[in-house]
C-alpha atoms as a PDB file:
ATOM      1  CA  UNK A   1      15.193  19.236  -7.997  1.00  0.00           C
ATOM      2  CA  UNK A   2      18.939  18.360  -8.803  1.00  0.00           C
ATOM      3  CA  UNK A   3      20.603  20.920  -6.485  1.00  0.00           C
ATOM      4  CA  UNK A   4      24.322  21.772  -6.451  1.00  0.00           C
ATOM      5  CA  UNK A   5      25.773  21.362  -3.129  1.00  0.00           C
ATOM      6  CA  UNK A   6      28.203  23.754  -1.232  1.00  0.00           C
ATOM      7  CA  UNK A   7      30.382  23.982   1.226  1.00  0.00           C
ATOM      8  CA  UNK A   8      31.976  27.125   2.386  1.00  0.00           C
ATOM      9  CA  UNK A   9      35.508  27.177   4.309  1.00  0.00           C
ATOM     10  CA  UNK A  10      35.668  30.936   5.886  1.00  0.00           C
ATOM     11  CA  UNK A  11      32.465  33.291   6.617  1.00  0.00           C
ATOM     12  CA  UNK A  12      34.195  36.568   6.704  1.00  0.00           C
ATOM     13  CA  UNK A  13      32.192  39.239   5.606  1.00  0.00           C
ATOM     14  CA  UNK A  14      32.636  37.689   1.836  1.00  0.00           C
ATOM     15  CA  UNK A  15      31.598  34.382   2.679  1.00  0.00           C
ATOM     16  CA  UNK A  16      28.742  35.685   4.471  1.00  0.00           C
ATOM     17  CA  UNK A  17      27.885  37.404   1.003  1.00  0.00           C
ATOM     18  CA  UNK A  18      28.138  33.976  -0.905  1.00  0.00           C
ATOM     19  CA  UNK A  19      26.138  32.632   1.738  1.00  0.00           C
ATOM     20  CA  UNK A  20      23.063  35.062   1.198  1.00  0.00           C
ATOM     21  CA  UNK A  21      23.580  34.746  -2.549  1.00  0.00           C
ATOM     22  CA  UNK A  22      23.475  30.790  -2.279  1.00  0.00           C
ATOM     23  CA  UNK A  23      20.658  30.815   0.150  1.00  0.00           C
ATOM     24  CA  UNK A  24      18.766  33.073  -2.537  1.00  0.00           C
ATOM     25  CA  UNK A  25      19.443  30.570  -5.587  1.00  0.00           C
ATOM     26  CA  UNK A  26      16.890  27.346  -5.837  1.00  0.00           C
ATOM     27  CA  UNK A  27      19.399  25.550  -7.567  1.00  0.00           C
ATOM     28  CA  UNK A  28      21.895  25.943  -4.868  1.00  0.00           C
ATOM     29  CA  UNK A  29      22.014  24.254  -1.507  1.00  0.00           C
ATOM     30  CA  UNK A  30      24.671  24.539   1.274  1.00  0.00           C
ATOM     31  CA  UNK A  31      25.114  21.740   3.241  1.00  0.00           C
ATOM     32  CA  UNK A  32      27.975  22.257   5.424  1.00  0.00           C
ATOM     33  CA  UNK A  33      30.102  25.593   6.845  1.00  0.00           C
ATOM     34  CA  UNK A  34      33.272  25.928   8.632  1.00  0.00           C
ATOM     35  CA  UNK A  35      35.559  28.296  10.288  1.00  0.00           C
ATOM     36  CA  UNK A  36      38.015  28.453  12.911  1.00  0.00           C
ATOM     37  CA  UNK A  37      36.681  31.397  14.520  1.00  0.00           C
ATOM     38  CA  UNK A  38      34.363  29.294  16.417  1.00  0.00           C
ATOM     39  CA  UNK A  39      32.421  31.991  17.706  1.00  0.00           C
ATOM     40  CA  UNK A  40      31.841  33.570  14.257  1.00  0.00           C
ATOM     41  CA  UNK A  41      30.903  30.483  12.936  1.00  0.00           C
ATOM     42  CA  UNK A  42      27.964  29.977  15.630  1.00  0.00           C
ATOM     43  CA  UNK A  43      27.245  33.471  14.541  1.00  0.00           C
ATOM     44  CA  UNK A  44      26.491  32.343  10.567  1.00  0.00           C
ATOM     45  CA  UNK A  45      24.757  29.188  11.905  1.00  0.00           C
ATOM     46  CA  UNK A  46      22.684  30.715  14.195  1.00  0.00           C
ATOM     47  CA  UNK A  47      21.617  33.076  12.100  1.00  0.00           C
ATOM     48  CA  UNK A  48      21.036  31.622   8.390  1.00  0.00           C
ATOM     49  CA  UNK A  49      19.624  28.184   9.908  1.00  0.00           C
ATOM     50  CA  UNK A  50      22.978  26.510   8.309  1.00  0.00           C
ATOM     51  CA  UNK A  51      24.757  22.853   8.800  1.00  0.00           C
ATOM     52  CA  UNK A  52      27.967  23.902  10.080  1.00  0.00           C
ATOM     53  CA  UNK A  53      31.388  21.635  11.182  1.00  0.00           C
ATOM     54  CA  UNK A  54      33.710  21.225  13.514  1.00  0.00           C
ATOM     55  CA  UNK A  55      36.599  20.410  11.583  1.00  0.00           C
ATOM     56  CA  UNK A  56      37.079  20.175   7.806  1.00  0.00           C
ATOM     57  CA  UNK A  57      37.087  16.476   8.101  1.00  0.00           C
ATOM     58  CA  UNK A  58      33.577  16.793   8.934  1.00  0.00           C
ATOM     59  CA  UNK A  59      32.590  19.166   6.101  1.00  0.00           C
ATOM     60  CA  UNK A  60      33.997  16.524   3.987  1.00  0.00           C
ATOM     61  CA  UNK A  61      31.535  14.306   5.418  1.00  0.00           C
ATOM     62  CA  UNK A  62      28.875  15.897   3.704  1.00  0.00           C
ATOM     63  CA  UNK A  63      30.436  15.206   0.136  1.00  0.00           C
ATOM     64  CA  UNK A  64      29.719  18.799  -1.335  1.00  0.00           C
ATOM     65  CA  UNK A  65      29.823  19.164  -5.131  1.00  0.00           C
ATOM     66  CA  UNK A  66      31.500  22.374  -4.565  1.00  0.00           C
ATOM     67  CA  UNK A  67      34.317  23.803  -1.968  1.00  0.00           C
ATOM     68  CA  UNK A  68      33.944  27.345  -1.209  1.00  0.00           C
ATOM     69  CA  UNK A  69      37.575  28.929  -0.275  1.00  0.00           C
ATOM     70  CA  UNK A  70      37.004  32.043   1.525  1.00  0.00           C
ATOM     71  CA  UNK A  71      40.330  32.193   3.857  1.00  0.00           C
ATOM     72  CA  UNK A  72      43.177  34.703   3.319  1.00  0.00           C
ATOM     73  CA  UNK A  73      45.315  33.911   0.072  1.00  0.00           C
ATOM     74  CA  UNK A  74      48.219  32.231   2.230  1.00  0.00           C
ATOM     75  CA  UNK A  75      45.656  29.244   3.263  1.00  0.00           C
ATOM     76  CA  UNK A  76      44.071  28.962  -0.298  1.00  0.00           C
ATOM     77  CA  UNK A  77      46.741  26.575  -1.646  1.00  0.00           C
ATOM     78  CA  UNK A  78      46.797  23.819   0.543  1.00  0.00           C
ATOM     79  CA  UNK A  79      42.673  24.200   1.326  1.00  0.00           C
ATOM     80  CA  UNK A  80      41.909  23.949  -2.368  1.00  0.00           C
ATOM     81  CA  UNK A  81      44.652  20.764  -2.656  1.00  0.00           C
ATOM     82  CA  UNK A  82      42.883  19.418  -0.310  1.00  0.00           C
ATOM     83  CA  UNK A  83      39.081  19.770  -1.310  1.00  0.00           C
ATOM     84  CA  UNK A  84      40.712  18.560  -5.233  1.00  0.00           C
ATOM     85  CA  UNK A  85      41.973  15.192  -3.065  1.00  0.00           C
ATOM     86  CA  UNK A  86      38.741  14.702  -1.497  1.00  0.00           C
ATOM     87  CA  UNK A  87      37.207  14.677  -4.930  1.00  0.00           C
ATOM     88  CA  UNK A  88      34.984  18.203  -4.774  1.00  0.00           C
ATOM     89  CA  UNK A  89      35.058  20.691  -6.943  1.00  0.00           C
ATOM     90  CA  UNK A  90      36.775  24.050  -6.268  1.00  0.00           C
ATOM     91  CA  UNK A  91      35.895  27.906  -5.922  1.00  0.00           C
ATOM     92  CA  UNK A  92      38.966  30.091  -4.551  1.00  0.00           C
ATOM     93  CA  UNK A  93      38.385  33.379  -3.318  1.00  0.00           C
ATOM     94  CA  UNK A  94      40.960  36.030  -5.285  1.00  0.00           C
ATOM     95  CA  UNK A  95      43.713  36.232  -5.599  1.00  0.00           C
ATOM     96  CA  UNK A  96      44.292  32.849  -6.338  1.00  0.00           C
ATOM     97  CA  UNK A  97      46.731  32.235  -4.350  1.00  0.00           C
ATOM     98  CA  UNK A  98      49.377  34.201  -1.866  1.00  0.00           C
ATOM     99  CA  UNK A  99      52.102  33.982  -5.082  1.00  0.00           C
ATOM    100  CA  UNK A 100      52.663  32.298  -8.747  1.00  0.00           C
ATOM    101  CA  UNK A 101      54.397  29.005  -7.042  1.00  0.00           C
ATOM    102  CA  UNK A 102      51.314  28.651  -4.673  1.00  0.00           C
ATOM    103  CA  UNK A 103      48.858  29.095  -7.665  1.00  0.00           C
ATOM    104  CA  UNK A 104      50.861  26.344  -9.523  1.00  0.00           C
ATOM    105  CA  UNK A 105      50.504  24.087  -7.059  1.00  0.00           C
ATOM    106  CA  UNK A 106      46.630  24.681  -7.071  1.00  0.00           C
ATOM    107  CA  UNK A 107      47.004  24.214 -11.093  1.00  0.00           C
ATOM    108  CA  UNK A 108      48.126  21.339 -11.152  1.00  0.00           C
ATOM    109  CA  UNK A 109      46.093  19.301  -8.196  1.00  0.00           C
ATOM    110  CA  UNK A 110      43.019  20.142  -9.955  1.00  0.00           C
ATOM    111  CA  UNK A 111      44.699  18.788 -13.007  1.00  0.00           C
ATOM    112  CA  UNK A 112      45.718  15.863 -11.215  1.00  0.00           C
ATOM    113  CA  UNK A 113      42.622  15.149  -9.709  1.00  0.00           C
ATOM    114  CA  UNK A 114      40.822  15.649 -12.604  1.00  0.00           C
ATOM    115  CA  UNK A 115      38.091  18.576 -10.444  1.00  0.00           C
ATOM    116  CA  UNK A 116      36.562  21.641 -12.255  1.00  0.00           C
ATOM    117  CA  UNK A 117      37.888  24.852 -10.607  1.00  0.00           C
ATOM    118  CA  UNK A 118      36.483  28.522 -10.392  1.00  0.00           C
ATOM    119  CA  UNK A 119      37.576  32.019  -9.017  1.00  0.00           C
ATOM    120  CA  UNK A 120      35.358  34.176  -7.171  1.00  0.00           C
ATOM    121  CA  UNK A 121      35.273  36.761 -10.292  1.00  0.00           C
ATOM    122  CA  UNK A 122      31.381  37.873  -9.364  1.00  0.00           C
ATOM    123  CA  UNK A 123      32.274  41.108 -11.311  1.00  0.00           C
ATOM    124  CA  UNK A 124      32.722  39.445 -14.990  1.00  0.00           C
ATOM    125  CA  UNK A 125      28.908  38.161 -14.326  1.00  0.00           C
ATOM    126  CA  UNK A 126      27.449  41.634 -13.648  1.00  0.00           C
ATOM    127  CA  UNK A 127      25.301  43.556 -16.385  1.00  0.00           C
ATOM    128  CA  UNK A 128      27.637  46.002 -16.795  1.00  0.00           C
ATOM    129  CA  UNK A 129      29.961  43.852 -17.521  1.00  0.00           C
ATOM    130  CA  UNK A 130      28.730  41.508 -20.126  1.00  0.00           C
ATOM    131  CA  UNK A 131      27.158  44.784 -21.491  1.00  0.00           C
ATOM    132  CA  UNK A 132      30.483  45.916 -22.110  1.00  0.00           C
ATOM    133  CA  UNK A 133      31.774  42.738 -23.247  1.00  0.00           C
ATOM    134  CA  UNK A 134      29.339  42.564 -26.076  1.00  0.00           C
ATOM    135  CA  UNK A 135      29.775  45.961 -27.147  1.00  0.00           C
ATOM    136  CA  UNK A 136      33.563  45.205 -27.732  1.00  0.00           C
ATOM    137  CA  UNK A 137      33.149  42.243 -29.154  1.00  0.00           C
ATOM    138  CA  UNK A 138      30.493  43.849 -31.613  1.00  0.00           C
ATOM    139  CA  UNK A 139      33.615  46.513 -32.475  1.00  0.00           C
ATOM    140  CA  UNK A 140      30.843  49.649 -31.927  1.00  0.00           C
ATOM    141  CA  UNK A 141      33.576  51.195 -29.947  1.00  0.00           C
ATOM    142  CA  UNK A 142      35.327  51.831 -32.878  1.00  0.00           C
ATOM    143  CA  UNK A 143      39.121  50.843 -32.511  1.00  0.00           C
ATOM    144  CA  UNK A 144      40.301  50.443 -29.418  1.00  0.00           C
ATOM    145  CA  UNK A 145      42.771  52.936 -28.246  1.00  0.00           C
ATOM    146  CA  UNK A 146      43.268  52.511 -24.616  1.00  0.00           C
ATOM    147  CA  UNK A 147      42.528  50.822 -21.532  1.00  0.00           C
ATOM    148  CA  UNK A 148      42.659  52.442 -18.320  1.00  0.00           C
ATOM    149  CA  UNK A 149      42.397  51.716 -14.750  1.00  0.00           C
ATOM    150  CA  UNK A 150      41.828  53.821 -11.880  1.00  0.00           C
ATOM    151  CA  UNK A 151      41.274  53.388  -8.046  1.00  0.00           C
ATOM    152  CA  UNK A 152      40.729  55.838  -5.406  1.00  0.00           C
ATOM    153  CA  UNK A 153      40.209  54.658  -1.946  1.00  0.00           C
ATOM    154  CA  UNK A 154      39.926  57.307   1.275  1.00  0.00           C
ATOM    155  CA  UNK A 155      40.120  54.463   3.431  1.00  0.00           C
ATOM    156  CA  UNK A 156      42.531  51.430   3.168  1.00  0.00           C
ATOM    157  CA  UNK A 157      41.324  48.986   4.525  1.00  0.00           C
ATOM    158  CA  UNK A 158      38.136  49.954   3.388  1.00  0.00           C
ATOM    159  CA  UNK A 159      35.289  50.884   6.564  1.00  0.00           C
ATOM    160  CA  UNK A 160      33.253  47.632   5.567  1.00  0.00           C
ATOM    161  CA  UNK A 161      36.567  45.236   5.328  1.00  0.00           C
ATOM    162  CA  UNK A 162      38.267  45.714   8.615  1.00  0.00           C
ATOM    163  CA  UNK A 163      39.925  42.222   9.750  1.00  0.00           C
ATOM    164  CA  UNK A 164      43.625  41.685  10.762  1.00  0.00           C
ATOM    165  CA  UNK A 165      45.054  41.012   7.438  1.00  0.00           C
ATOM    166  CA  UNK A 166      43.266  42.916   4.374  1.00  0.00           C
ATOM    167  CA  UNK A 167      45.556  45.706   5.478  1.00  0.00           C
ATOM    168  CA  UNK A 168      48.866  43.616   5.824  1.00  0.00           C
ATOM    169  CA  UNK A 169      51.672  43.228   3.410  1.00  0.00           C
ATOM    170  CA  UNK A 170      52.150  40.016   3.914  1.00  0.00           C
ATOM    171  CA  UNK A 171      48.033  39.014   2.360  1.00  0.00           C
ATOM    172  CA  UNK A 172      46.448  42.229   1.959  1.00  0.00           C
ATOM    173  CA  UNK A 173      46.668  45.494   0.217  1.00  0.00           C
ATOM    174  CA  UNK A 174      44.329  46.860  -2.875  1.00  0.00           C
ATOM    175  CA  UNK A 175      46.514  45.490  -5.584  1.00  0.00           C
ATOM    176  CA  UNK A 176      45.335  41.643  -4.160  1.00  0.00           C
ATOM    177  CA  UNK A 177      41.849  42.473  -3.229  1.00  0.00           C
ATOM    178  CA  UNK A 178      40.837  44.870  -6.219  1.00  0.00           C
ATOM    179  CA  UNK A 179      42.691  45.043  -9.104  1.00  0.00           C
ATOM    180  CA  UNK A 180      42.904  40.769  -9.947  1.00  0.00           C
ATOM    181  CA  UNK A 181      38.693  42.021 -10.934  1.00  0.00           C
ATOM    182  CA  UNK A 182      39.548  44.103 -13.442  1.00  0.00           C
ATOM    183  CA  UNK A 183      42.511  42.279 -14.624  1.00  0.00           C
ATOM    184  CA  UNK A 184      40.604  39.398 -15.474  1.00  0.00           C
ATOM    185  CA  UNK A 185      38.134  41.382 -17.400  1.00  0.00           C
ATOM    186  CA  UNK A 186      41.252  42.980 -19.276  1.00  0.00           C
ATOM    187  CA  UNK A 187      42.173  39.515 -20.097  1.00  0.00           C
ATOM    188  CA  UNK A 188      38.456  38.189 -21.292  1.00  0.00           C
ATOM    189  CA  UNK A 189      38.103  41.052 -23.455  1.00  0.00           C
ATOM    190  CA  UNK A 190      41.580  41.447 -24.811  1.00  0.00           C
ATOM    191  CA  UNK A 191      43.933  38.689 -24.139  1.00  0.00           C
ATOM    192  CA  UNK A 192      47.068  38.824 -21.964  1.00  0.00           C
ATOM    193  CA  UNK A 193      49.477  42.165 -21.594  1.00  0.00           C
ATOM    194  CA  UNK A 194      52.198  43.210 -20.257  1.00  0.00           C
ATOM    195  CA  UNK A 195      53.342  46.086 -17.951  1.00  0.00           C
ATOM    196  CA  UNK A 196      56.804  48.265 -19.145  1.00  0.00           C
ATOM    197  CA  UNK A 197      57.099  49.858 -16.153  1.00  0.00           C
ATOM    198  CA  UNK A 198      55.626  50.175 -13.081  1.00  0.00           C
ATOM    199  CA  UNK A 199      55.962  51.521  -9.480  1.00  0.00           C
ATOM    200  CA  UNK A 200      54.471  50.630  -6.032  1.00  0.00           C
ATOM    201  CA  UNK A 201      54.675  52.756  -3.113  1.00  0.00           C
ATOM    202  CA  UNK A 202      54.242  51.552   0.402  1.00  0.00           C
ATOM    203  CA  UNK A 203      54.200  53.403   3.791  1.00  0.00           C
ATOM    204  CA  UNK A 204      57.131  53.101   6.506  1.00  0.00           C
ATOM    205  CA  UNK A 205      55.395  50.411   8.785  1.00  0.00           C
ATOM    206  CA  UNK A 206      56.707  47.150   6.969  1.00  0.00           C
ATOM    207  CA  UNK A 207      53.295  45.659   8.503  1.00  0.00           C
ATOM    208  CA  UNK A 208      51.588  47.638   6.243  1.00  0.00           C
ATOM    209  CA  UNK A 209      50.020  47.055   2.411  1.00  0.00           C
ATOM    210  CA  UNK A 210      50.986  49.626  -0.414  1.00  0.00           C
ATOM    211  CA  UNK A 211      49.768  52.656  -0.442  1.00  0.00           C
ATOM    212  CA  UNK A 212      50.422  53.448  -4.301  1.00  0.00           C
ATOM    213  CA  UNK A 213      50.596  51.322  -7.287  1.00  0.00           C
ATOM    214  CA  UNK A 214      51.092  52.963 -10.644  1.00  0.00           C
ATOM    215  CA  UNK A 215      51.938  51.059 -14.081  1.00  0.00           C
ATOM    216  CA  UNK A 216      52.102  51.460 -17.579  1.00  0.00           C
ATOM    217  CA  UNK A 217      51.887  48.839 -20.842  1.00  0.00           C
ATOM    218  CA  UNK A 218      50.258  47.110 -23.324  1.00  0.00           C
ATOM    219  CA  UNK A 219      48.113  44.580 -24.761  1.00  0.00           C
ATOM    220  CA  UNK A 220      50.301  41.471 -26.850  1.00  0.00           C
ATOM    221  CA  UNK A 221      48.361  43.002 -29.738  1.00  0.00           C
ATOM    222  CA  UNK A 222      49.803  46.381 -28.758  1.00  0.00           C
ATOM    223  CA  UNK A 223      46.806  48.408 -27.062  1.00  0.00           C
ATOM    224  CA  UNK A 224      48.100  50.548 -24.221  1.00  0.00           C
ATOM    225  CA  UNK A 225      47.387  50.136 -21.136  1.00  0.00           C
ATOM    226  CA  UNK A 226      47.386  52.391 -17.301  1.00  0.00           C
ATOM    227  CA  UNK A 227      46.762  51.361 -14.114  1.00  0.00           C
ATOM    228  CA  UNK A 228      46.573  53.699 -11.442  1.00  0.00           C
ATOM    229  CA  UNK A 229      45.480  53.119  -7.637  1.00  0.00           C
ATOM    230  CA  UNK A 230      45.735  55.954  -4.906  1.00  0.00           C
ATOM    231  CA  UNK A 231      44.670  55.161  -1.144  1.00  0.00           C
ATOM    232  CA  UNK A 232      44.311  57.826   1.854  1.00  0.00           C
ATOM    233  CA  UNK A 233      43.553  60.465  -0.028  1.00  0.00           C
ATOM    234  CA  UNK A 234      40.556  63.179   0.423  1.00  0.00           C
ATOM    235  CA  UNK A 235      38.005  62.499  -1.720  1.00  0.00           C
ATOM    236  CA  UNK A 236      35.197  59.491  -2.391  1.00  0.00           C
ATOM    237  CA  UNK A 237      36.011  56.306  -2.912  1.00  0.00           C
ATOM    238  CA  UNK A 238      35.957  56.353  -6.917  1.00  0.00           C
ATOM    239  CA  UNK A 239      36.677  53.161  -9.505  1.00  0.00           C
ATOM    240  CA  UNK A 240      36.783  53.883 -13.366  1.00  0.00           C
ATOM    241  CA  UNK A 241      37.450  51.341 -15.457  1.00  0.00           C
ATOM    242  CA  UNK A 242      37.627  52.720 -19.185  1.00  0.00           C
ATOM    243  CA  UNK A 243      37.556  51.344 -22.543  1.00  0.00           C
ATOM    244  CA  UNK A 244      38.811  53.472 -24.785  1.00  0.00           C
ATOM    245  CA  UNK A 245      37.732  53.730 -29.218  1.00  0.00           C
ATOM    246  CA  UNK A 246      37.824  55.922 -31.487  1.00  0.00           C
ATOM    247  CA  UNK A 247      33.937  55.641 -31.563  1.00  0.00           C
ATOM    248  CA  UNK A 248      32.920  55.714 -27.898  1.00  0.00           C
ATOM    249  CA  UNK A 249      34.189  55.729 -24.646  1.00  0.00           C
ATOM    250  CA  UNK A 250      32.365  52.739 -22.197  1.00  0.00           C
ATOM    251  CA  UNK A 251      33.489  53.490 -18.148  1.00  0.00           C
ATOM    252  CA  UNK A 252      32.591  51.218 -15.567  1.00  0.00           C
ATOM    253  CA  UNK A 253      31.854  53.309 -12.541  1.00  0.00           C
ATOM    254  CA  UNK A 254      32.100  51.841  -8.853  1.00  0.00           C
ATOM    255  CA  UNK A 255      31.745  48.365 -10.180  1.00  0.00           C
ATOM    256  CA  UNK A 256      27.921  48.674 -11.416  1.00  0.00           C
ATOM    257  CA  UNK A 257      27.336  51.241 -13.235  1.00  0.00           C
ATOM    258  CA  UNK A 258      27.601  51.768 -17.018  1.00  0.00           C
ATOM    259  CA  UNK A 259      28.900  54.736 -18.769  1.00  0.00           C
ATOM    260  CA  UNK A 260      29.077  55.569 -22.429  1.00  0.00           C
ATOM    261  CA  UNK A 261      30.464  58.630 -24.109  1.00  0.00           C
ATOM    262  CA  UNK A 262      30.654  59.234 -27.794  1.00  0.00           C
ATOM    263  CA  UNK A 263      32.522  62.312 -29.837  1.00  0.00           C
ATOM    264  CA  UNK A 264      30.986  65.962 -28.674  1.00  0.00           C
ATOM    265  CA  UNK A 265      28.841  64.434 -26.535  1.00  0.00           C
ATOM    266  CA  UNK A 266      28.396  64.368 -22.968  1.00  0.00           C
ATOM    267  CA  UNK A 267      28.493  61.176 -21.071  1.00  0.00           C
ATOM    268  CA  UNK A 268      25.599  59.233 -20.057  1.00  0.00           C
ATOM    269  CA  UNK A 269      24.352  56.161 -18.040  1.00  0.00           C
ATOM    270  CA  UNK A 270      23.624  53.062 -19.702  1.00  0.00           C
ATOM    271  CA  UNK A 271      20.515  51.345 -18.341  1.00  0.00           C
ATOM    272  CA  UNK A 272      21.022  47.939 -17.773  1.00  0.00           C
ATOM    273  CA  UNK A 273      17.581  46.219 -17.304  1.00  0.00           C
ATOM    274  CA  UNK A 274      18.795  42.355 -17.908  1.00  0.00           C
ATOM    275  CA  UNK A 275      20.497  40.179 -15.303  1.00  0.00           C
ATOM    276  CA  UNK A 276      23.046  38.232 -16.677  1.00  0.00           C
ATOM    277  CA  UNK A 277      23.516  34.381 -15.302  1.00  0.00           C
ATOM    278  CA  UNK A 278      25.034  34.314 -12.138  1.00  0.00           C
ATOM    279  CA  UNK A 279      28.378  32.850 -10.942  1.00  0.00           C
ATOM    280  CA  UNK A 280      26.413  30.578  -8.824  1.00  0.00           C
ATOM    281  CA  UNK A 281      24.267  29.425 -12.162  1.00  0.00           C
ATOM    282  CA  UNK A 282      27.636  28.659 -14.020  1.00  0.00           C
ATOM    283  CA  UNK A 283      28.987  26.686 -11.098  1.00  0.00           C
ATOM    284  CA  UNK A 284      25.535  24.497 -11.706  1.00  0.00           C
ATOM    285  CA  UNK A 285      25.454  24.323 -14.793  1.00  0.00           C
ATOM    286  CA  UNK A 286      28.885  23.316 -15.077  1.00  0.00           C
ATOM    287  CA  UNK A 287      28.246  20.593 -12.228  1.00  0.00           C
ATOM    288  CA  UNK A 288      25.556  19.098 -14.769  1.00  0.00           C
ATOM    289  CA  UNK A 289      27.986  18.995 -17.843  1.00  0.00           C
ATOM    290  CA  UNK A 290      26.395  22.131 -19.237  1.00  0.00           C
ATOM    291  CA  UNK A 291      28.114  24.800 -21.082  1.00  0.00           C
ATOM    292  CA  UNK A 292      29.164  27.070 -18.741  1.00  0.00           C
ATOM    293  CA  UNK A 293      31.523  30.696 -18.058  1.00  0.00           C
ATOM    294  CA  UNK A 294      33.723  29.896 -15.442  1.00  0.00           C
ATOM    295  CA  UNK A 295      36.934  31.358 -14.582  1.00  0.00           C
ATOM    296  CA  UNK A 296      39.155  28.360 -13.942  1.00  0.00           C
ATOM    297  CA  UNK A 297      42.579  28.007 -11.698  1.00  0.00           C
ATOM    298  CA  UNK A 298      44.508  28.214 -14.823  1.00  0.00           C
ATOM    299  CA  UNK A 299      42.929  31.794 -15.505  1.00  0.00           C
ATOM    300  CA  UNK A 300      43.706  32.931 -12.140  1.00  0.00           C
ATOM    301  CA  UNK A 301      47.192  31.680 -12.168  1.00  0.00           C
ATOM    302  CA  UNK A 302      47.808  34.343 -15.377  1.00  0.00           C
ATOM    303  CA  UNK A 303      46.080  37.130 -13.272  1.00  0.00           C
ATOM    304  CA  UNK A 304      48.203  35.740 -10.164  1.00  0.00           C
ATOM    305  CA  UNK A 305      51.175  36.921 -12.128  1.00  0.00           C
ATOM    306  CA  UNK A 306      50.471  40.573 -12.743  1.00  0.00           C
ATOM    307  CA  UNK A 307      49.453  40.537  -9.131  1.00  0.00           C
ATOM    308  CA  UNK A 308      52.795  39.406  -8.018  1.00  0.00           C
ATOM    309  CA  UNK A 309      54.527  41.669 -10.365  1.00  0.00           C
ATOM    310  CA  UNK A 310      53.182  45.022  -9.090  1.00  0.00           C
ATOM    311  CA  UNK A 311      53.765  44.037  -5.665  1.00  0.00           C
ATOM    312  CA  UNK A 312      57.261  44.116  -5.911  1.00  0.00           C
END
């Protein structure tokens, strides 16, 4: 079988998710992982049976088709340079990058070096998702009115996440690690937007990521837009992504779940019973010259900006 070969820089508690979902994919096959966190990377070795390195020089070694970035955004930039020099394709973790000049740079080395490039958008792949995607595209929604976004987190960093920077300012914060999802699905489905106004609250440790991040705008083709994220607050953790129409309401609830609601009538769940392909099927198709969905550098450079924007 022509497998597609990885190798994964990073095995946080993400990469260790790519990991699993690479291990579970026949037409996948990782053949070399690194960190510097030696001890954690005897940990993944250990216990998924994996090749790993010493250095990156030695994950080169092993001439992957694809380069798994899994770092925090300030290391993406010169990593994926790097990986693009050494000929490999490459998959960045979101954000792209730790700003808009860093995601340039990333741009145009791929460009350069002529490499197919991806973002780590697993959420555009989901049923839900491409449920919803089709529905808009098929206009049942009716016209579209609005577009909301809205993110509750009790606990910032959230209890799953901890690690020494998802809660910085500097690299961390819900408006890097959450919202460049659903702005990327805003983009798919209705090209770019702007925001009008916006305002982003943060707490009095200047160590610390916002707390707050409200903002207000539209679509270039003038659908209105809100964004909304709330963290420490005492309730569940709660995402809602809405689409709005003069036909039917579609909400994506906590990621995976599928919501539609039409006029007088109470909301119900969609039951999603096919699996879309998978990020890790695009990157292997797209390896073979197949058609395939990937979110390249370029796309993540335009998300990169709203990112940056709301963080000011």
């Amino acid at each position: 079988m022509d497998q597609t070969t990885f190798a994964i820089i990073g095995t946080g508690i993400i990469g260790e998710r790519i990991i699993q979902q690479l291990l579970a994919n026949s037409n996948c096959k990782i053949v070399s992982v690194f960190d510097e966190n030696v001890q954690r990377l005897k940990e993944m070795k250990d216990k998924y049976q994996l090749p790993s390195a010493c250095s990156l020089d030695e994950l080169y070694e092993t001439k992957p088709d694809w380069v798994y970035i899994g770092t925090p955004p300030n290391s993406h930039a010169s990593l994926a340079v790097q990986a693009a020099n050494q000929g490999c394709f490459v998959l960045s973790e979101k954000p792209l990058a730790h700003d808009v000049e860093s995601g340039k740079l990333m741009v145009e080395s791929a460009k350069n070096t002529n490499v197919l490039t991806a973002m780590h958008f697993p959420l555009m792949y989901s049923p839900a998702i491409q449920t919803l995607m089709n529905e808009v595209v098929n206009c049942s929604l009716g016209e579209i009115i609005r577009v909301e976004l809205h993110t509750y987190f009790p606990h910032w960093p959230r209890k799953w996440q901890q690690n020494p920077w998802i809660g910085s300012r500097a690299q961390g914060g819900f408006i890097r690690e959450v919202f460049p999802h659903y702005f990327q699905i805003m983009y798919r489905l209705l090209g770019k937007f702007s925001f009008s106004a916006h305002q982003t609250i943060y707490p009095a440790d200047p160590q610390l990521c916002e707390i707050g991040s409200t903002a207000i705008g539209q679509t270039d083709s003038g659908i209105p837009i809100v964004v909304n994220g709330l963290s420490g607050m005492g309730q569940q953790e709660t995402l809602l992504f809405k689409v709005i129409g003069t036909e039917k309401v579609m909400t994506i609830k906590n990621w995976s779940e599928l919501w539609v609601s039409e006029i007088d009538q109470p909301e119900t769940r969609v039951e999603l019973n096919e699996q879309p392909k998978t990020l890790w099927d695009a990157c292997h198709d797209a390896k073979n010259g197949r058609e395939e969905s990937l979110v390249s550098f370029e796309e993540g450079l335009i998300v990169q900006r709203w990112i940056d924007e709301l963080l000011i």
